[in-house]
N, C-alpha and C. Protein backbone atom coordinates (compact mmCIF):
# COMPACT_ATOMS: atom_id res chain seq x y z
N UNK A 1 -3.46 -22.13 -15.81
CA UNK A 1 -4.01 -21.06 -15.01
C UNK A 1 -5.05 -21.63 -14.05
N UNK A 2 -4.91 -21.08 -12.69
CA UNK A 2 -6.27 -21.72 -11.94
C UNK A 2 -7.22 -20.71 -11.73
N UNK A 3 -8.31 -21.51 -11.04
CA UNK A 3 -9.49 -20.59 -10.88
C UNK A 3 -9.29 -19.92 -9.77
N UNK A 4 -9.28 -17.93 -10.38
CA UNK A 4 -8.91 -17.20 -9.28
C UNK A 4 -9.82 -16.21 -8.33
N UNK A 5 -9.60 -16.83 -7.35
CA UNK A 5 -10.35 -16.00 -6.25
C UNK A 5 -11.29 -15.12 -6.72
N UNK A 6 -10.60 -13.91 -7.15
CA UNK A 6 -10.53 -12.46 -7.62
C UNK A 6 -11.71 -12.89 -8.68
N UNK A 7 -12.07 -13.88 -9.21
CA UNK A 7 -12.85 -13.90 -10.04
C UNK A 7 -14.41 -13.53 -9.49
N UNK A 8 -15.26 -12.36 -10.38
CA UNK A 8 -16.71 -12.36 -9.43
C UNK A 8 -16.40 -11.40 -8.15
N UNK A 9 -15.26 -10.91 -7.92
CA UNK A 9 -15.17 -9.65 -7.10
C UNK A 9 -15.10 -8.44 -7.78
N UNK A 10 -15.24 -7.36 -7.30
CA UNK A 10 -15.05 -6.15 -7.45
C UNK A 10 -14.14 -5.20 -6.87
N UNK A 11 -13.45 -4.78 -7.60
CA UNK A 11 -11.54 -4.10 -7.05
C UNK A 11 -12.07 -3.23 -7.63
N UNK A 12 -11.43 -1.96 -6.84
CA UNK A 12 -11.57 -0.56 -6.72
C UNK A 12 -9.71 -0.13 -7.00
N UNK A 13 -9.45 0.35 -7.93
CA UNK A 13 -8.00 0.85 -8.29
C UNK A 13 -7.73 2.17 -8.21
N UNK A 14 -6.91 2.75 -7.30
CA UNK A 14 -6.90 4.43 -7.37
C UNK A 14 -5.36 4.58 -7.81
N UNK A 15 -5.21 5.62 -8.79
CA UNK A 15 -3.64 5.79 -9.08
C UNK A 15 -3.50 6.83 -10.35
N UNK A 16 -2.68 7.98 -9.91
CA UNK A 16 -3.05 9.39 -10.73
C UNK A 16 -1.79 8.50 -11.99
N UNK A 17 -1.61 8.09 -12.07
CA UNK A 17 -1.20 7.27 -13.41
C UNK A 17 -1.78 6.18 -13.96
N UNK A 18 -1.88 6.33 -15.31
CA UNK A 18 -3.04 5.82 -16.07
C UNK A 18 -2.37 4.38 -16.51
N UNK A 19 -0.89 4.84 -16.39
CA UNK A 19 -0.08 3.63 -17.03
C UNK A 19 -0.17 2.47 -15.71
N UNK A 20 0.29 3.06 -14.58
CA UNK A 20 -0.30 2.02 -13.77
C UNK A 20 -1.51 1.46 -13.59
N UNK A 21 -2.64 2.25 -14.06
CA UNK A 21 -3.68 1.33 -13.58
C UNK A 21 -4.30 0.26 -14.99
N UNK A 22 -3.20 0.66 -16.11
CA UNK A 22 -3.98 -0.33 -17.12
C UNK A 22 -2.95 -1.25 -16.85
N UNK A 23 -1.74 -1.29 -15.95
CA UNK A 23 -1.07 -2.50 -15.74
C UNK A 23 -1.68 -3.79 -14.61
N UNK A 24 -2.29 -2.67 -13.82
CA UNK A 24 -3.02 -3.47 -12.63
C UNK A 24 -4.36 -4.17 -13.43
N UNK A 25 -4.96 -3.19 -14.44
CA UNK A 25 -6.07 -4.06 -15.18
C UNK A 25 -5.87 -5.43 -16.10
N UNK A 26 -4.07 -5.29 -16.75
CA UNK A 26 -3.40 -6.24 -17.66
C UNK A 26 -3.57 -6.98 -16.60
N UNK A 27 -2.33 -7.20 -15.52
CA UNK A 27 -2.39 -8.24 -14.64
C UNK A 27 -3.87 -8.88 -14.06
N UNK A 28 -4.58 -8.22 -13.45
CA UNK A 28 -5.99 -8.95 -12.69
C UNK A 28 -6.47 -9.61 -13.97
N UNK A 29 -7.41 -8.95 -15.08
CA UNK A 29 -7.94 -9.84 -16.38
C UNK A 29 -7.03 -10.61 -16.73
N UNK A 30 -5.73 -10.86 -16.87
CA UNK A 30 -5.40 -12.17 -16.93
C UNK A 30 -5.61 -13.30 -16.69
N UNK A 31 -5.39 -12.88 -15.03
CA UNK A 31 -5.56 -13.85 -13.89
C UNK A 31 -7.12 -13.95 -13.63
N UNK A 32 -8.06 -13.39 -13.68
CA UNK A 32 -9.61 -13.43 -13.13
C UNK A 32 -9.83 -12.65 -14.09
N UNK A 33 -10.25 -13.18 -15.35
CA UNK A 33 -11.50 -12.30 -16.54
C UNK A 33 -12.71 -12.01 -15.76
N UNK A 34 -13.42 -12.86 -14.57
CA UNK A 34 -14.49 -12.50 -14.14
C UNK A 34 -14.34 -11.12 -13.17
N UNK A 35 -13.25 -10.52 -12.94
CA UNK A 35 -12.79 -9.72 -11.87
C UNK A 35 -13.31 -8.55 -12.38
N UNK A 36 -13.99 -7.74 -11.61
CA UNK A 36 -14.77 -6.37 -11.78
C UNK A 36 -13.85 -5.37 -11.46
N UNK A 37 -12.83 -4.60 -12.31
CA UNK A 37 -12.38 -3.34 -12.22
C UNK A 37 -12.35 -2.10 -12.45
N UNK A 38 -12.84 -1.30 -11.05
CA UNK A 38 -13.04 0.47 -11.39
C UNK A 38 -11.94 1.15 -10.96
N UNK A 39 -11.47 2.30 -11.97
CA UNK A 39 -10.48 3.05 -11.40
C UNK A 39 -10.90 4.28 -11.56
N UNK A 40 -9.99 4.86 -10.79
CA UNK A 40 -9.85 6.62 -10.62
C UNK A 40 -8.40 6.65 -10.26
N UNK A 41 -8.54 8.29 -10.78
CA UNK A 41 -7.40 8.44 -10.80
C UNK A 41 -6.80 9.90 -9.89
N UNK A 42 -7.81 10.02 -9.28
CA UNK A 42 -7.90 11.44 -8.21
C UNK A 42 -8.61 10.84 -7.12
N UNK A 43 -8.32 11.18 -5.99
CA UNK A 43 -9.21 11.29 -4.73
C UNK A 43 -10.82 11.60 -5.18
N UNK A 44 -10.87 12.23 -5.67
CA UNK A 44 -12.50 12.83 -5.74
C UNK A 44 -13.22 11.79 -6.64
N UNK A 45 -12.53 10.99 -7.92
CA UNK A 45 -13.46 10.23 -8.45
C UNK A 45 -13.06 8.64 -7.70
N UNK A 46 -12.38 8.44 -6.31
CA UNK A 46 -12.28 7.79 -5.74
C UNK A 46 -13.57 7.55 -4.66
N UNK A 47 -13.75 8.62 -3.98
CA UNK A 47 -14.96 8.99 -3.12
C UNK A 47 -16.11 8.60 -4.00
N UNK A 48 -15.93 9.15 -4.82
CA UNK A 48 -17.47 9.06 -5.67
C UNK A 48 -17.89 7.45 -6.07
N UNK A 49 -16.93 6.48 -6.01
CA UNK A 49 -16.95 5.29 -6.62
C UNK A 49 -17.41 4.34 -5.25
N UNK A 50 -16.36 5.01 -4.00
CA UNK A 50 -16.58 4.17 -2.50
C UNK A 50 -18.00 4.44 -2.24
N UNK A 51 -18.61 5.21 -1.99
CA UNK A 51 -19.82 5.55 -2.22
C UNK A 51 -20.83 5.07 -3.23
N UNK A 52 -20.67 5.06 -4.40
CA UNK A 52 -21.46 3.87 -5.08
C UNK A 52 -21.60 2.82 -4.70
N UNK A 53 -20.49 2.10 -4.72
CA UNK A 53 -20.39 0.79 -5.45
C UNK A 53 -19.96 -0.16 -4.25
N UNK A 54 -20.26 -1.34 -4.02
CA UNK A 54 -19.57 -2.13 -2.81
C UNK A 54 -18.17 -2.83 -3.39
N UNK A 55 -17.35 -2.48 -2.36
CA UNK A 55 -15.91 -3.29 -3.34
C UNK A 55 -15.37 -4.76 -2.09
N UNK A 56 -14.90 -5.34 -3.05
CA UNK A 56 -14.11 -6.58 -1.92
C UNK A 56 -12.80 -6.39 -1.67
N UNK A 57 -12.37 -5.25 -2.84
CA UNK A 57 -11.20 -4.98 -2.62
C UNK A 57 -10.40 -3.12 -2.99
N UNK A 58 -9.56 -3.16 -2.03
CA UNK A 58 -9.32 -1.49 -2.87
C UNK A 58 -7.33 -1.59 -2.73
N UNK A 59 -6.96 -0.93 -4.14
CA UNK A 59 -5.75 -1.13 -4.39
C UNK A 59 -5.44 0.52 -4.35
N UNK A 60 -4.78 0.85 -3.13
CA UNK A 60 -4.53 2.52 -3.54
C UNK A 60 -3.31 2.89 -3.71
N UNK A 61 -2.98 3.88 -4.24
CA UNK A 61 -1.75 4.82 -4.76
C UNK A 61 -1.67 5.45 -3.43
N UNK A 62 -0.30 5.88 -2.28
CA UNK A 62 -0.17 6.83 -1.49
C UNK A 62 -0.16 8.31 -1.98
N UNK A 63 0.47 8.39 -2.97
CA UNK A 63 1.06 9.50 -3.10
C UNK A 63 0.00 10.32 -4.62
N UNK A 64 -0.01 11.16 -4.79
CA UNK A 64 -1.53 11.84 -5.93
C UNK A 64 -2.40 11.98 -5.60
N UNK A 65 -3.07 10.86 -5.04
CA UNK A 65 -4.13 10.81 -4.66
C UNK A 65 -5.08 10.55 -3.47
N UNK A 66 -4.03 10.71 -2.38
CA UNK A 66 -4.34 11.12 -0.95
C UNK A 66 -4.99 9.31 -0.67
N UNK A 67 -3.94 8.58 -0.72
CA UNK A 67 -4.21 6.95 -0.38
C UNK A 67 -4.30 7.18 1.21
N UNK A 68 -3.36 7.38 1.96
CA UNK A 68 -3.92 7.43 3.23
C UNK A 68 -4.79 7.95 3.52
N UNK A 69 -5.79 9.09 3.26
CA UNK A 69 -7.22 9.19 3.14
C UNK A 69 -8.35 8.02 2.38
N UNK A 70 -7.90 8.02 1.46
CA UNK A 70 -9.01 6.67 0.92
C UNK A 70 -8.76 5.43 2.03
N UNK A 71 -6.86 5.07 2.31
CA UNK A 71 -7.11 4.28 3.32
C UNK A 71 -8.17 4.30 4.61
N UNK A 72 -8.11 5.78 5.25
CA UNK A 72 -8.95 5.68 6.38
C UNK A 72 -10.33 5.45 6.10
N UNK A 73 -11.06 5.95 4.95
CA UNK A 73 -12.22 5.97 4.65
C UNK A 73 -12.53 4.22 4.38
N UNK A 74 -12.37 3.74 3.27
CA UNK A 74 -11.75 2.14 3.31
C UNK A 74 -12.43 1.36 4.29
N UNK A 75 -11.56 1.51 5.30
CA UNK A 75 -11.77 0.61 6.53
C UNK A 75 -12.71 1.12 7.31
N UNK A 76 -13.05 2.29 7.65
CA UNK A 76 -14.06 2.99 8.10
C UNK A 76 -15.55 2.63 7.54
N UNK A 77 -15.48 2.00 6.22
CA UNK A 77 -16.49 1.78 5.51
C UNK A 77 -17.93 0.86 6.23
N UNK A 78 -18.97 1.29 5.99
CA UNK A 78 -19.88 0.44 6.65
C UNK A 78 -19.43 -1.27 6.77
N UNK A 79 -19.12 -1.43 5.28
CA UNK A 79 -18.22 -3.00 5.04
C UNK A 79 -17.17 -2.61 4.74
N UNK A 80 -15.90 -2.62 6.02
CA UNK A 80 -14.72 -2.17 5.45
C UNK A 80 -14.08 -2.98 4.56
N UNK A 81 -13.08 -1.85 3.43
CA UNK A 81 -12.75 -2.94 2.69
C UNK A 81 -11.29 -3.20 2.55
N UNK A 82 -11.05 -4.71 2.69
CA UNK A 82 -9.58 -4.79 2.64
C UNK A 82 -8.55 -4.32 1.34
N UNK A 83 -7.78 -3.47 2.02
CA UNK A 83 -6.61 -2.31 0.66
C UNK A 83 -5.77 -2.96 1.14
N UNK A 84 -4.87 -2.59 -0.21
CA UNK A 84 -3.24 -2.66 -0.86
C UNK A 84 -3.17 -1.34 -0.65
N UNK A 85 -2.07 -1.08 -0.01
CA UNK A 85 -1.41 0.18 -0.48
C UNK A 85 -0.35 -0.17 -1.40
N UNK A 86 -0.44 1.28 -2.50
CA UNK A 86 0.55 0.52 -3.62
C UNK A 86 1.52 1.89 -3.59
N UNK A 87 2.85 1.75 -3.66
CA UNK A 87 3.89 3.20 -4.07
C UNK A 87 4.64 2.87 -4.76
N UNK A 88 5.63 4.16 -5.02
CA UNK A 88 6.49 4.03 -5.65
C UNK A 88 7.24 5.26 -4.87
N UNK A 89 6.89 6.73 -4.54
CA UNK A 89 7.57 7.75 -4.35
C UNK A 89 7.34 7.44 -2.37
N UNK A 90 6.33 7.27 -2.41
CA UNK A 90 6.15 7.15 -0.85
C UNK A 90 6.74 5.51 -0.56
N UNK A 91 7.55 4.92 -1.05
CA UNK A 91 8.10 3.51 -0.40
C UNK A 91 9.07 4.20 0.52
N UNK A 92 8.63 3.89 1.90
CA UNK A 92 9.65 3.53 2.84
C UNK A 92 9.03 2.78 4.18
N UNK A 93 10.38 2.37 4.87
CA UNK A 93 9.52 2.04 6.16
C UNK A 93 8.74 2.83 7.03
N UNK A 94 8.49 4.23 6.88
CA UNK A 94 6.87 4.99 7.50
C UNK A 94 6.48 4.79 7.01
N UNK A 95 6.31 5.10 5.86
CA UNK A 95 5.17 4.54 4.88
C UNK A 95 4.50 3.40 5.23
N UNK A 96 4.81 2.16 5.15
CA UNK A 96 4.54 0.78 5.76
C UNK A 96 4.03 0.72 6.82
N UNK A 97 4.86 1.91 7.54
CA UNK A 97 4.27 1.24 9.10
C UNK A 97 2.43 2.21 9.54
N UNK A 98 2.97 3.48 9.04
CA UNK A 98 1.71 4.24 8.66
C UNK A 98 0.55 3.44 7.73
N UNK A 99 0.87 2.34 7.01
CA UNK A 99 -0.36 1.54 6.24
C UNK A 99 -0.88 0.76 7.39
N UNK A 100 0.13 -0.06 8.00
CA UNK A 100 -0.20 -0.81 8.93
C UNK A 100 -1.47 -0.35 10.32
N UNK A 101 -0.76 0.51 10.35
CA UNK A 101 -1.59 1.41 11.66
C UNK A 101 -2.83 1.69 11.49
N UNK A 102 -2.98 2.58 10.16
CA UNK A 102 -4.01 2.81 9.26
C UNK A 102 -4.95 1.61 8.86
N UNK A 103 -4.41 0.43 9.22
CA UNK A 103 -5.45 -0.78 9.12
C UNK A 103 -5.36 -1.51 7.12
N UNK A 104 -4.46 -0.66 6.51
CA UNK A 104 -4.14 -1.46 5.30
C UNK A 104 -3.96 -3.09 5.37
N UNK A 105 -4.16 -4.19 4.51
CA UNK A 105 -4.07 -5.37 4.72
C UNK A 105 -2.66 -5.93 4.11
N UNK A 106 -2.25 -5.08 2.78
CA UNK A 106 -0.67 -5.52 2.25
C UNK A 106 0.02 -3.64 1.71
N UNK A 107 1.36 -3.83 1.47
CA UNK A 107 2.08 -3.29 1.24
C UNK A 107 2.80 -3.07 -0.19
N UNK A 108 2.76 -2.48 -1.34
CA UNK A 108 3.36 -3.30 -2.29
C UNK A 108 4.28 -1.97 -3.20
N UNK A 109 5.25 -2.33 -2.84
CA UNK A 109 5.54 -1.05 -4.21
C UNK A 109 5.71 -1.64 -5.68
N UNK A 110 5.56 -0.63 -6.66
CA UNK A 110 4.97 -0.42 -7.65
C UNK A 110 5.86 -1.26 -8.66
N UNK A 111 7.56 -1.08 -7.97
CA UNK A 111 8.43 -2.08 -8.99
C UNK A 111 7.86 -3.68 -8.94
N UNK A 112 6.86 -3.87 -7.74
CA UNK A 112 6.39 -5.12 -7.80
C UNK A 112 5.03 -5.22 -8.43
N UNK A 113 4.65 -4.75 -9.27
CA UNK A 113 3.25 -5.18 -9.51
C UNK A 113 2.83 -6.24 -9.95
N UNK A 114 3.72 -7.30 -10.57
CA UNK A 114 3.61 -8.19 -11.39
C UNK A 114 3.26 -9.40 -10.17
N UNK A 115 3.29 -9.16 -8.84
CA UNK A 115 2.56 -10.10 -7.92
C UNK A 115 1.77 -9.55 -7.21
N UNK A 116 0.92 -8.57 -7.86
CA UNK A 116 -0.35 -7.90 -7.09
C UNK A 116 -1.27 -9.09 -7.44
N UNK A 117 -1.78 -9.62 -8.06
CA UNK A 117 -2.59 -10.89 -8.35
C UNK A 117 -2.27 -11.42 -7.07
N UNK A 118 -1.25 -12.50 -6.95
CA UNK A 118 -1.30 -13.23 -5.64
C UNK A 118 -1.61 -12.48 -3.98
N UNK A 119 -1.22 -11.48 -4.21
CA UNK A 119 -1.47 -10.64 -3.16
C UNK A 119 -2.35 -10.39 -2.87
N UNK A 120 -3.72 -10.13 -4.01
CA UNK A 120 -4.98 -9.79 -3.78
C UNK A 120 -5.62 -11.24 -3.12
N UNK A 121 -4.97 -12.17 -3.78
CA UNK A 121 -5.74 -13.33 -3.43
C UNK A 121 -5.40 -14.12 -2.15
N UNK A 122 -4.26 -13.94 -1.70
CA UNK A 122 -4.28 -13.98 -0.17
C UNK A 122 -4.93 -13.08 0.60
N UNK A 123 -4.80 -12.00 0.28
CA UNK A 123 -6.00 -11.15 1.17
C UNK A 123 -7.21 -11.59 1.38
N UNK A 124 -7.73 -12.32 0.18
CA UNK A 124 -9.16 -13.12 0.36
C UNK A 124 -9.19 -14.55 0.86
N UNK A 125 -7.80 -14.70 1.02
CA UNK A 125 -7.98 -16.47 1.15
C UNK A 125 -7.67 -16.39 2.92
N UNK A 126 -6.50 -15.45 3.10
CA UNK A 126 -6.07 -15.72 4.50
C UNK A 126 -6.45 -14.29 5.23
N UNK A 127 -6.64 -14.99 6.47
CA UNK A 127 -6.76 -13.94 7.79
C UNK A 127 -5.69 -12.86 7.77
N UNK A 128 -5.81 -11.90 8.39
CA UNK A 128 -5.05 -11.08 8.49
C UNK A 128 -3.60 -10.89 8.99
N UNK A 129 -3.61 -12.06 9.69
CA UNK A 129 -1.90 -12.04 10.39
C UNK A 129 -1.10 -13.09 9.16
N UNK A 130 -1.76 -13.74 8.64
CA UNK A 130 -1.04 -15.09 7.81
C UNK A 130 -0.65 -13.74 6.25
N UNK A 131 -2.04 -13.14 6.15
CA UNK A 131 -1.69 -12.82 4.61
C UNK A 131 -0.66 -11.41 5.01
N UNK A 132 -0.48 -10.78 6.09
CA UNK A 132 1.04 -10.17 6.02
C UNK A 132 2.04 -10.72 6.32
N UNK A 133 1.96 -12.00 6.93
CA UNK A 133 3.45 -12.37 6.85
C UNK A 133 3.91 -13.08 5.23
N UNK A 134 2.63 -12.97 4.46
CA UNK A 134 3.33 -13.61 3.21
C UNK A 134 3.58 -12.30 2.79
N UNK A 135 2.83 -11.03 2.72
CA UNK A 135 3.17 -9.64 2.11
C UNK A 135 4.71 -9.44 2.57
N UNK A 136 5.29 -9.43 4.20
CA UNK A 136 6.26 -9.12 4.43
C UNK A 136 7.25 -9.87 4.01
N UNK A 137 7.20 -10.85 3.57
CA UNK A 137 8.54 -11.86 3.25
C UNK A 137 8.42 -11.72 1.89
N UNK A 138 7.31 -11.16 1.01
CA UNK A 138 7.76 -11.22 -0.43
C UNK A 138 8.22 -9.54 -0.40
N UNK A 139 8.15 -8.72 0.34
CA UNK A 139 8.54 -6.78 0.54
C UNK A 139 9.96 -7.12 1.18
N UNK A 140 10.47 -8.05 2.00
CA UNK A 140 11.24 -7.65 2.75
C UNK A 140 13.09 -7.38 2.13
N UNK A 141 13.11 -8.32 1.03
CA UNK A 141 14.24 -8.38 0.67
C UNK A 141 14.09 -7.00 -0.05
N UNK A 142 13.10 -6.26 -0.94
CA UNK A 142 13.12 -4.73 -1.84
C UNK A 142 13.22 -4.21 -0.18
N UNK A 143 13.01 -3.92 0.85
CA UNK A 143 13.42 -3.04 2.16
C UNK A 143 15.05 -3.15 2.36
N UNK A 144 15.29 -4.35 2.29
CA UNK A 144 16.54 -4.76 2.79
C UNK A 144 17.93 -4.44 1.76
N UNK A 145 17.27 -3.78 0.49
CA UNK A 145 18.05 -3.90 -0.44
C UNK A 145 17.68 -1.99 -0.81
N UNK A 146 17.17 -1.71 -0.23
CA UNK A 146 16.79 -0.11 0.14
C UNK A 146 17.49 0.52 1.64
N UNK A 147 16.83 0.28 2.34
CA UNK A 147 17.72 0.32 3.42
C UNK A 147 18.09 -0.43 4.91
N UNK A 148 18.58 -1.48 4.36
CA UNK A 148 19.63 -2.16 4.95
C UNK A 148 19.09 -3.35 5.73
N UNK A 149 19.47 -4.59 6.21
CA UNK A 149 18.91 -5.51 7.02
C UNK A 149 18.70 -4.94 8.17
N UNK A 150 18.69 -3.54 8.96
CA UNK A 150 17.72 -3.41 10.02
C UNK A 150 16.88 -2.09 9.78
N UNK A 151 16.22 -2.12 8.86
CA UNK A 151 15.29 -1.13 8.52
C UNK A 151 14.33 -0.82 9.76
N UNK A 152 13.97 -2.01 10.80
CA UNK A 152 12.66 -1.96 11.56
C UNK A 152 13.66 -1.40 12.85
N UNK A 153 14.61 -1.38 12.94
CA UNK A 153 15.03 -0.76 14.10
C UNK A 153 14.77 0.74 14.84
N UNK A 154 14.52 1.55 14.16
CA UNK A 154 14.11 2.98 14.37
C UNK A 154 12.85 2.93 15.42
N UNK A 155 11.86 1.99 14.82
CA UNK A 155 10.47 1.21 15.47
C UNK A 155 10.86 -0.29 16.16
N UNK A 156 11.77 -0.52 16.38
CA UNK A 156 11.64 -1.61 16.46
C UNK A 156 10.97 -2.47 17.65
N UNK A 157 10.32 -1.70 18.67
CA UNK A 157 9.30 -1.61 18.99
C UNK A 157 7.82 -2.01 18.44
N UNK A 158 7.53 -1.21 17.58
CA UNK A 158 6.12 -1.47 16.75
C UNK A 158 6.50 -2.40 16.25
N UNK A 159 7.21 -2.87 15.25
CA UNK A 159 7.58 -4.11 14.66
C UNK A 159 7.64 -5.54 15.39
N UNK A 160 8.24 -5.17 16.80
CA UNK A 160 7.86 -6.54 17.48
C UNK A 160 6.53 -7.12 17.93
N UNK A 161 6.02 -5.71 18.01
CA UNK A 161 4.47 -5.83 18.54
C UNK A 161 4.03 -6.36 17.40
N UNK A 162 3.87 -5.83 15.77
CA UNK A 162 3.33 -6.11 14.98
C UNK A 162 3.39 -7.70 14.50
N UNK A 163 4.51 -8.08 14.29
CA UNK A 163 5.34 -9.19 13.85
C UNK A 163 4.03 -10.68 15.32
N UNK A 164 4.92 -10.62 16.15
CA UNK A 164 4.23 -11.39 17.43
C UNK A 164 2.59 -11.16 17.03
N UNK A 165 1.75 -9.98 16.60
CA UNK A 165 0.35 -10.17 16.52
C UNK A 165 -0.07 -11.13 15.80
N UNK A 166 1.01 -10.47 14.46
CA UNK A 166 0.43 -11.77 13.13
C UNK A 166 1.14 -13.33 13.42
N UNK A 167 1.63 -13.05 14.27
CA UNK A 167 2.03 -14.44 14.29
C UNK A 167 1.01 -15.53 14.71
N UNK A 168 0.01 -14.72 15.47
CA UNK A 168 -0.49 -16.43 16.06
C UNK A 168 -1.97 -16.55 15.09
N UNK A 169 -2.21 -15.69 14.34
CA UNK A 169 -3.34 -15.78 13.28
C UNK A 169 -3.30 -17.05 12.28
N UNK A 170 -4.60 -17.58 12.01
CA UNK A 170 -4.54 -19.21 11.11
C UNK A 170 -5.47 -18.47 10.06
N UNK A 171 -4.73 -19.33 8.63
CA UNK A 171 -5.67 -19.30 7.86
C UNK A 171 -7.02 -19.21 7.57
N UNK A 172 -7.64 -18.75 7.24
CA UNK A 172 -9.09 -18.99 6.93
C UNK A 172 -9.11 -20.42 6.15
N UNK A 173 -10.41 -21.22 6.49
CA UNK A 173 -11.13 -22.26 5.90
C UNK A 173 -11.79 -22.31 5.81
């Protein structure tokens, strides 16, 4: 096991299922015992926590618990903070592209949780154009296997714009 990022941060978990968020707590304490995790499981004890507490990171649910609201608030934050949006009922490509817009940093649905760890930790390691093109290439084949190798065509517009932004972004060092 290496020494993980996530260790000595503080993650903020929102998700009106309890089973998901003691999976997101299994996975992170695995990986980072030092990793500070608060959850809620409603919008309202979500607010109440953004407002406390300073987070480095926020992992939200779309759907229960009004994630695209916590998203806007999030980033809006005096120190905005970089989110996961996480689904399962809301996975599709609006969805995605609505995170994107919304200023979310990754994408993840819920059949993937078992690489929310690495995900969190590119968010902290890399800039913003590098750590979605690793989000999109580990999402793209569950899109492509949902609906179809040209899912981005509807937008495919925004997608070129998007794609070309992150492209010329470098790692952080």
């Amino acid at each position: 096991m290496h020494d993980s990022i996530l260790n000595n941060k503080t993650v903020l978990a929102v998700d009106d299922e309890p089973d998901v968020l003691q999976v997101l707590k299994d996975e992170i304490s695995s990986a980072a015992p030092g990793c500070i995790l608060k959850t809620a499981t409603s919008f309202e004890e979500a607010i109440e926590l953004l407002v406390s507490f300073s987070f480095d990171l926020a992992i939200l649910d779309i759907m229960g618990v009004r994630g695209f609201d916590l998203l806007r608030r999030a980033v809006a934050h005096p120190y905005p903070i970089p989110t996961v949006m996480l689904t399962a009922h809301a996975f599709s490509p609006e969805s995605l592209k609505k995170s994107v817009e919304l200023g979310a940093r990754a994408y993840l649905p819920k059949e993937r949780l078992g690489v929310v760890v690495p995900v969190l930790e590119d968010i902290l390691t890399y800039e913003y154009g590098p750590a979605w093109r690793r989000v999109l290439k580990l999402i793209e084949g569950v899109f492509n296997e949902n609906w179809g190798p040209y899912w981005k065509s509807p937008d495919a517009q925004f997608w070129q714009e998007f794609e070309e932004g992150i492209a010329e972004k470098s790692p952080k060092k």
